[in-house]
Protein backbone atom coordinates (compact mmCIF):
# COMPACT_ATOMS: atom_id res chain seq x y z
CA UNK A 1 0.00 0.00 0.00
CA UNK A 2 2.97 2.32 0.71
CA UNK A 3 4.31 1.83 -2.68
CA UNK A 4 0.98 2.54 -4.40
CA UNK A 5 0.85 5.56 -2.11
CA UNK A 6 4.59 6.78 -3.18
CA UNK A 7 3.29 6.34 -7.05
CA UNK A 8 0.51 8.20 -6.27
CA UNK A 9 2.50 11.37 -4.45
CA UNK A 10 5.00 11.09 -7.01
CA UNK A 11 2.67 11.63 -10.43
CA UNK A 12 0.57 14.57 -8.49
CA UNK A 13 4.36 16.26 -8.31
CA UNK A 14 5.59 15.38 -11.64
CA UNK A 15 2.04 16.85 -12.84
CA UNK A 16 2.58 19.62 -10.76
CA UNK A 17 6.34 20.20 -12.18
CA UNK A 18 4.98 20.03 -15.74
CA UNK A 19 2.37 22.74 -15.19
CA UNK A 20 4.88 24.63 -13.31
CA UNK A 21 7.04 24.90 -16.37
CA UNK A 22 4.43 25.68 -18.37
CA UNK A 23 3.59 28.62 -16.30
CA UNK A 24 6.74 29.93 -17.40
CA UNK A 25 6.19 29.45 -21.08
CA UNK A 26 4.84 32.26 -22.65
CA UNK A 27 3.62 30.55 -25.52
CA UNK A 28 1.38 28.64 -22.97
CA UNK A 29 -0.27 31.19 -22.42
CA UNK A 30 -1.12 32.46 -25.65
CA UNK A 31 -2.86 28.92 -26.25
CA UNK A 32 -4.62 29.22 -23.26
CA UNK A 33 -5.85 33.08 -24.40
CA UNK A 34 -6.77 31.74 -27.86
CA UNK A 35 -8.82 28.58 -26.18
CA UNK A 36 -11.01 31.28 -23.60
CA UNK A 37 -11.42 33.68 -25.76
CA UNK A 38 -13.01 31.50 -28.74
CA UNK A 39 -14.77 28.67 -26.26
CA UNK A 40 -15.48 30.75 -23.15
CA UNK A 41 -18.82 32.68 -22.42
CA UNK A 42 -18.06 36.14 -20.73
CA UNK A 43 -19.31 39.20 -20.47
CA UNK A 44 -17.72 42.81 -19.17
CA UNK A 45 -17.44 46.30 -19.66
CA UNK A 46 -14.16 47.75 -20.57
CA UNK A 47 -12.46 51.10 -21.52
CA UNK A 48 -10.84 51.78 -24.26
CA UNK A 49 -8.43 54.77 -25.08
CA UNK A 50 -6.87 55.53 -28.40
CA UNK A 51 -6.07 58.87 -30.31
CA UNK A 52 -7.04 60.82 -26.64
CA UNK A 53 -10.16 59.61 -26.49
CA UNK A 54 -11.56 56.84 -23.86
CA UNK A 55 -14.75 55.27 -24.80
CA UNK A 56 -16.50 52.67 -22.45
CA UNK A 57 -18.16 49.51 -24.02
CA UNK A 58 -19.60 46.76 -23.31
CA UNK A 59 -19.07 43.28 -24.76
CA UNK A 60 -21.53 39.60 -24.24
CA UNK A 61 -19.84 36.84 -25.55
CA UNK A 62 -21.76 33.33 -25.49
CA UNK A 63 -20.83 29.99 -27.04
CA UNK A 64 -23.38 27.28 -27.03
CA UNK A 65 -25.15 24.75 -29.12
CA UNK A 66 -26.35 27.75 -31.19
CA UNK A 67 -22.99 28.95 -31.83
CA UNK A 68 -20.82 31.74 -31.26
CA UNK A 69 -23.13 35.00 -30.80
CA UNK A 70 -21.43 38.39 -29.62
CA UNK A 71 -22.94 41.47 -28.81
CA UNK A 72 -20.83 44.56 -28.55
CA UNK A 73 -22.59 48.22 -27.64
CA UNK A 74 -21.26 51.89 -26.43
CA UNK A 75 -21.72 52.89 -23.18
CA UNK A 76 -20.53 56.61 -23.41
CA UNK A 77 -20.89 58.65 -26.99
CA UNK A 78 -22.94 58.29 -29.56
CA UNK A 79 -24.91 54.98 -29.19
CA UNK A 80 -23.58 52.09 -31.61
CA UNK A 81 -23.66 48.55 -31.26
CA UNK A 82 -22.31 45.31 -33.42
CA UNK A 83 -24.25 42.46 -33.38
CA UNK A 84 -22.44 38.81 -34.78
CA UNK A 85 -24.18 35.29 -35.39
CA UNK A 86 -24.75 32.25 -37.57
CA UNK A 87 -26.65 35.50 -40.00
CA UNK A 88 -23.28 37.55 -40.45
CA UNK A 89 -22.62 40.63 -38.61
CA UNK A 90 -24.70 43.92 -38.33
CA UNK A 91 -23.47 47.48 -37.07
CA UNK A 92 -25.88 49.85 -36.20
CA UNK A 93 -25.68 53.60 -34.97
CA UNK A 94 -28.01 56.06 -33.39
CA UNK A 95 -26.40 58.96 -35.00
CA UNK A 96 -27.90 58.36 -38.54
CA UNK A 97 -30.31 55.31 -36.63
CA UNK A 98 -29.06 53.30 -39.85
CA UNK A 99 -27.82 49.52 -39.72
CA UNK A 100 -25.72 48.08 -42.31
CA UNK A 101 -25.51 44.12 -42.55
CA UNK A 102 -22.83 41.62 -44.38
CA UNK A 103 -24.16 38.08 -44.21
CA UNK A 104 -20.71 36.92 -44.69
CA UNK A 105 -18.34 38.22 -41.91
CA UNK A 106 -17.73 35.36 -39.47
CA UNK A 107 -14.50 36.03 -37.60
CA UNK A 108 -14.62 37.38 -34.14
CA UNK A 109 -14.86 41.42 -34.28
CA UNK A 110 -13.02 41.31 -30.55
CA UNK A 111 -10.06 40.75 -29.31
CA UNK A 112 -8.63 38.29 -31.93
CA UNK A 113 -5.18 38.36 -30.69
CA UNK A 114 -4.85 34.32 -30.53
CA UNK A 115 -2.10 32.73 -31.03
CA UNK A 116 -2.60 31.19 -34.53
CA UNK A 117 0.67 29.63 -35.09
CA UNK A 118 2.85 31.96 -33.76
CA UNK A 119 5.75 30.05 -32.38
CA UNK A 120 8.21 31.15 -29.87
CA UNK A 121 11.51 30.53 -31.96
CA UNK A 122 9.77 33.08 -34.88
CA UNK A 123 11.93 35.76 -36.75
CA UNK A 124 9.24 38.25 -36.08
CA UNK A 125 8.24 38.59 -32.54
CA UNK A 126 9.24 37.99 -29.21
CA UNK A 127 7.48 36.79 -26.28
CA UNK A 128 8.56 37.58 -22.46
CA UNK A 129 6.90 36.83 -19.62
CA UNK A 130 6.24 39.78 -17.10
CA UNK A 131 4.64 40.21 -13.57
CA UNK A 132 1.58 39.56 -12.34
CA UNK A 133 -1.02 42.14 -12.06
CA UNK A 134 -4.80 42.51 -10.40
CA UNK A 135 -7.34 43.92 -13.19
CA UNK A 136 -11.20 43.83 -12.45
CA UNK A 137 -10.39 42.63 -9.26
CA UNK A 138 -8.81 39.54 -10.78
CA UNK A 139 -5.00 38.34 -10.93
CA UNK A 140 -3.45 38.45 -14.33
CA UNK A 141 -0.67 37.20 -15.81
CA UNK A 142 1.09 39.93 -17.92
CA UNK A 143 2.72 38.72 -21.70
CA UNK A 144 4.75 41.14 -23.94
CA UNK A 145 5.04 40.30 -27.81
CA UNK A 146 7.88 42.35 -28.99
CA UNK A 147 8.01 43.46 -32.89
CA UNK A 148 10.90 42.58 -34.31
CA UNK A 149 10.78 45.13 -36.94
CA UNK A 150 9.24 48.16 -38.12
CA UNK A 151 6.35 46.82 -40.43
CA UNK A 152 4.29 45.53 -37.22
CA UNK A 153 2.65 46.80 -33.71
CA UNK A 154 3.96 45.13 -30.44
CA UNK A 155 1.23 44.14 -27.83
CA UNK A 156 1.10 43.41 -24.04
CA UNK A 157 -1.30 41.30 -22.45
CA UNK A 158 -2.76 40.45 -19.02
CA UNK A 159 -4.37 36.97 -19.05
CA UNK A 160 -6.76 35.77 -16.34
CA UNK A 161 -4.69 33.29 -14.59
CA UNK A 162 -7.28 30.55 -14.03
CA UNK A 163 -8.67 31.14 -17.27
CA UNK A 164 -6.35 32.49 -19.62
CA UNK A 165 -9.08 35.69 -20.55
CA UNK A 166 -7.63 38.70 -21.85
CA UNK A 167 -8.21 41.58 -19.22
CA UNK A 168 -6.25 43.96 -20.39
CA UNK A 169 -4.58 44.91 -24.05
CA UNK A 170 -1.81 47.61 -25.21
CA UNK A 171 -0.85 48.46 -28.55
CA UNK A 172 2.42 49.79 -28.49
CA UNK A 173 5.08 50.90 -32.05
CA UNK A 174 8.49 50.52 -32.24
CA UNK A 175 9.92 53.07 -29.99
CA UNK A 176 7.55 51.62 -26.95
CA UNK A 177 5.02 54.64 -27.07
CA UNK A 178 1.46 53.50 -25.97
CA UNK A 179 -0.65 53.46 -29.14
CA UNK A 180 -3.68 52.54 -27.65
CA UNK A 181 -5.03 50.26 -24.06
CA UNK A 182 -8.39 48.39 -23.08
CA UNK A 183 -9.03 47.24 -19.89
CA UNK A 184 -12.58 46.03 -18.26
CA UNK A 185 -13.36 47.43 -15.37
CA UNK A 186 -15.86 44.23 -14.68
CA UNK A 187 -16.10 40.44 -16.00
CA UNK A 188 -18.37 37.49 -15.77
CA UNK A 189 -17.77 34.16 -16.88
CA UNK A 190 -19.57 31.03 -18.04
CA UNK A 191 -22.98 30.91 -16.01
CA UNK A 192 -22.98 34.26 -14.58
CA UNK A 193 -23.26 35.50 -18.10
CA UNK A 194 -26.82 36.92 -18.24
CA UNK A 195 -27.94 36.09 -21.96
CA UNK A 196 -30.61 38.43 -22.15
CA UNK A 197 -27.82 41.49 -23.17
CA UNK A 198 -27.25 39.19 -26.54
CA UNK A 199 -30.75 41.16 -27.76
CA UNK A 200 -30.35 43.39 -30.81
CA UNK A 201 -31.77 46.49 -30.75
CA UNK A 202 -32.99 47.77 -34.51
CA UNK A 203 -32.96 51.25 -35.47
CA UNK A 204 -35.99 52.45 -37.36
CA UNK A 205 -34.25 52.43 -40.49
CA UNK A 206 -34.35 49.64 -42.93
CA UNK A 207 -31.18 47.86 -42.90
CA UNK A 208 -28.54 48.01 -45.87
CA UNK A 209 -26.17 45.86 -47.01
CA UNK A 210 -22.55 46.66 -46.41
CA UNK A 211 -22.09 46.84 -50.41
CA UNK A 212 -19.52 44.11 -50.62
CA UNK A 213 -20.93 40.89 -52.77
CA UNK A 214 -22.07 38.51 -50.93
CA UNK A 215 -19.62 35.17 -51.80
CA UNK A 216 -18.39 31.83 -49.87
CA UNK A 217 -14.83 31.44 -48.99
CA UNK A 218 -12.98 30.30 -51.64
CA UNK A 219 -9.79 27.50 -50.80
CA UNK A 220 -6.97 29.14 -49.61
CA UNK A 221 -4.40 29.93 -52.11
CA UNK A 222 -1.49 32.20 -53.38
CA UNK A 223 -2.90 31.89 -56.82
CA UNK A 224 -5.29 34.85 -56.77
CA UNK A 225 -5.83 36.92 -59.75
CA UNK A 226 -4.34 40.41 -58.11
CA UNK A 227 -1.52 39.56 -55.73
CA UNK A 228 0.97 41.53 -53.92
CA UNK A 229 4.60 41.58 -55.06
CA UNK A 230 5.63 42.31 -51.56
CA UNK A 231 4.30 41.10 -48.01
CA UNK A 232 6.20 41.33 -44.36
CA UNK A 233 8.28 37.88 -43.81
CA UNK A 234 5.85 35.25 -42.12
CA UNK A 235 2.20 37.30 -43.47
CA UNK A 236 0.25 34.00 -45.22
CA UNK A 237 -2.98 34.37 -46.58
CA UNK A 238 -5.42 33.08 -43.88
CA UNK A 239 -9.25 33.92 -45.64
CA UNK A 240 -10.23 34.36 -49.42
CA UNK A 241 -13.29 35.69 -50.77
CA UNK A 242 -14.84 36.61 -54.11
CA UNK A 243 -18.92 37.15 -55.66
CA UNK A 244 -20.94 33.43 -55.72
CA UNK A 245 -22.12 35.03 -58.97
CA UNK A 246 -18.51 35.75 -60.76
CA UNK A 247 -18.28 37.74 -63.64
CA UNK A 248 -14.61 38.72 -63.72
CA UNK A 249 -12.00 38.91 -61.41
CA UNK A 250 -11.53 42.44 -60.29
CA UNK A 251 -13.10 41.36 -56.95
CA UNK A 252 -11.56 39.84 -54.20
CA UNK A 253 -11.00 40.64 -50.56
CA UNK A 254 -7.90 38.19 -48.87
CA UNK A 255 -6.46 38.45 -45.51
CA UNK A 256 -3.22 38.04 -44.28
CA UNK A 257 -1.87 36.80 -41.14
CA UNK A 258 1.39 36.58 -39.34
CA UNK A 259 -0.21 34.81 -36.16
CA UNK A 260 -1.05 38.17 -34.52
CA UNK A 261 -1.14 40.79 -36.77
CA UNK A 262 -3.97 40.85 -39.42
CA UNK A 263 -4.03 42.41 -42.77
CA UNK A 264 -6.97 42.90 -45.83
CA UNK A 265 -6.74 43.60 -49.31
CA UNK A 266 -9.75 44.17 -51.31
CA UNK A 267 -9.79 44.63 -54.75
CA UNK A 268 -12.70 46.14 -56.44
CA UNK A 269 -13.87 46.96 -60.02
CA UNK A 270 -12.89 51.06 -60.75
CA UNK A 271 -15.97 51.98 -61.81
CA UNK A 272 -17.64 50.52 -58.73
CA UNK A 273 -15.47 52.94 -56.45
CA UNK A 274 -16.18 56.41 -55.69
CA UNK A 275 -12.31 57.19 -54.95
CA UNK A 276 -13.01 57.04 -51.47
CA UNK A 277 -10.55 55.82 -49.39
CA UNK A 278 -7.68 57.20 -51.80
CA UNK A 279 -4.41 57.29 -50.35
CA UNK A 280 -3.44 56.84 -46.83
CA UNK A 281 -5.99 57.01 -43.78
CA UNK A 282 -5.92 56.22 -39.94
CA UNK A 283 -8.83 55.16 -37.86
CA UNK A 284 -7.86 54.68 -34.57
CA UNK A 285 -5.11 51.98 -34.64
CA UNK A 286 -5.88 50.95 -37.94
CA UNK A 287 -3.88 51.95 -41.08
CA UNK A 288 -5.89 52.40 -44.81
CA UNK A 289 -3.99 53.07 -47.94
CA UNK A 290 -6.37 52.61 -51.68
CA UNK A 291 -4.58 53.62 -54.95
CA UNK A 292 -6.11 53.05 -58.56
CA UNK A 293 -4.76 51.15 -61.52
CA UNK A 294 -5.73 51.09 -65.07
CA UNK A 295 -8.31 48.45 -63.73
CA UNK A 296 -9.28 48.37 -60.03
CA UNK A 297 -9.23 50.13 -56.92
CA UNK A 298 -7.09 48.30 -54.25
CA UNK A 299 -7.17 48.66 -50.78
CA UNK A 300 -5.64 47.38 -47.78
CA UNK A 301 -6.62 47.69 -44.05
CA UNK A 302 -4.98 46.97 -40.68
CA UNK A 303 -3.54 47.11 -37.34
CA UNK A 304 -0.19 47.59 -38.74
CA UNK A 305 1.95 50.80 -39.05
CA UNK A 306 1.39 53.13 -41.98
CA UNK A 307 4.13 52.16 -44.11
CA UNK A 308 3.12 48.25 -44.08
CA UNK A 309 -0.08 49.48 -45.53
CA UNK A 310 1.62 51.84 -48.47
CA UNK A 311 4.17 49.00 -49.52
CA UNK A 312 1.11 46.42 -50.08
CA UNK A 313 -0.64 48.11 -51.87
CA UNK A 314 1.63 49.98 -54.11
CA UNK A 315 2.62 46.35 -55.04
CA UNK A 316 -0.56 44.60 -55.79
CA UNK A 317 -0.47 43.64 -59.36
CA UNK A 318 -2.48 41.37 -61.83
CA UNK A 319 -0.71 37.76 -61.84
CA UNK A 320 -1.00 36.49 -65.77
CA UNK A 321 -2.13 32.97 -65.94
């Protein structure tokens, strides 16, 4: 019986040891973050500051046998609110009390910093553990990924440390300045989540669509019809959409991924743009930069500094068969 007891004590510490370790593994924590975030209900309100500005929102998040369903609404300022399920996404403002709708947006519209790959030997980021830090009157577990160069953002995160939530984000450049930081001031988890906040409140107005043809993802390839000549090391092409109902091939919206950092280039017929959106833009953290060619209008969108935006774009060109 003492021998069986010995085994016994002796696997609880080895587990213990192992878990131990992992603690100290940075990229064990990014797993965990990416496995709350997309499986976990929750449910908070949390402040976010970018530009000078602090808004305060408020996020439900519920996964269940219907799905993933998200509801995200403004607490201060004008009153807006997006709304995602198994029907697409819908955003909706009380300043013009119009809603605009795309049947076709699936991916998470919240904190989609998962860790997708990303491994801990990669060229273009670094991961450190720091210290440990209360937020929303919880203890959090602080991670740092480091840019390693000057075409993406750095980020530091405090994780939940029995769940592995994300508590607290900041977007920092290359010089360490404080781009932007979200933090929730409250959270709920699994069963204290009260459901009832999922419920979508319609404007007046009839809803739109958000203009962009409606089309399934296609199979993920490099062989697109416009391409860019030039990407950041490690971005792969991680989503690919075009029209069901094709008639050419000056539309196409792809995304981009390094693991962290996300990046979108649509391509639209000429005469179906207005011209808006030419040149370089900044919302918030987000970088825009559209230029025209003979044929199309390209675009390309993200959380990336200006001048990753620029060098897309300027080299998307048509790829002959």
């Amino acid at each position: 019986m003492k021998v069986l007891q010995i085994c016994a004590v002796a696997i609880y510490l080895a587990g213990f040891s192992m878990a131990s370790q992992a603690a100290n593994d940075p990229e064990w924590w990014l797993e965990r973050m990416g496995a709350a975030m997309s499986q976990m209900s929750y449910q908070g309100t949390f402040i976010y500051i970018s530009d000078g500005r602090m808004e305060t929102m408020r996020i439900t998040h519920v996964v269940d046998e219907h799905g993933t369903r998200e509801r995200l609404s403004s607490l201060s300022g004008p009153q807006r609110e997006v709304v995602r399920d198994e029907s697409g996404v819908k955003w909706s403002s009380a300043e013009d009390d119009s809603v605009v709708a795309d049947p076709v947006v699936s991916w998470p519209m919240f904190l989609d910093q998962s860790k997708r790959g990303l491994s801990g030997n990669s060229n273009y980021y670094q991961l450190k553990l720091r210290g440990r830090q209360r937020v929303a009157e919880l203890s959090s577990q602080r991670v740092d990924i480091i840019a390693n160069d000057s075409y993406r953002y750095g980020y530091s995160l405090w994780l939940e440390t029995e769940s592995g939530l994300l508590l607290k984000w900041q977007l920092t450049d290359q010089d360490g300045e404080t781009l932007a930081k979200l933090e929730f001031t409250d959270l709920k988890m699994g069963s204290e989540v009260d459901r009832s906040e999922l419920k979508y409140h319609k404007p007046s107005k009839e809803q739109v669509s958000s203009g962009l043809p409606v089309g399934a993802a296609k199979p993920l390839s490099e062989n697109t019809p416009w391409q860019p000549g030039w990407l950041p090391d490690g971005f792969r092409i991680t989503a690919n959409r075009a029209p069901s109902l094709q008639t050419d091939n000056r539309f196409q919206h792809l995304v981009y991924s390094d693991g962290i950092a996300s990046i979108s280039l649509y391509v639209e017929p000429l005469e179906d743009s207005a011209g808006v959106g030419l040149g370089l833009s900044r919302l918030g953290t987000s970088h825009m930069y559209g230029r025209k060619t003979d044929e199309v209008f390209v675009t390309v969108v993200g959380d990336v500094p200006a001048v990753t935006v620029e060098k897309i774009a300027q080299s998307v060109n048509f790829a002959k068969p």
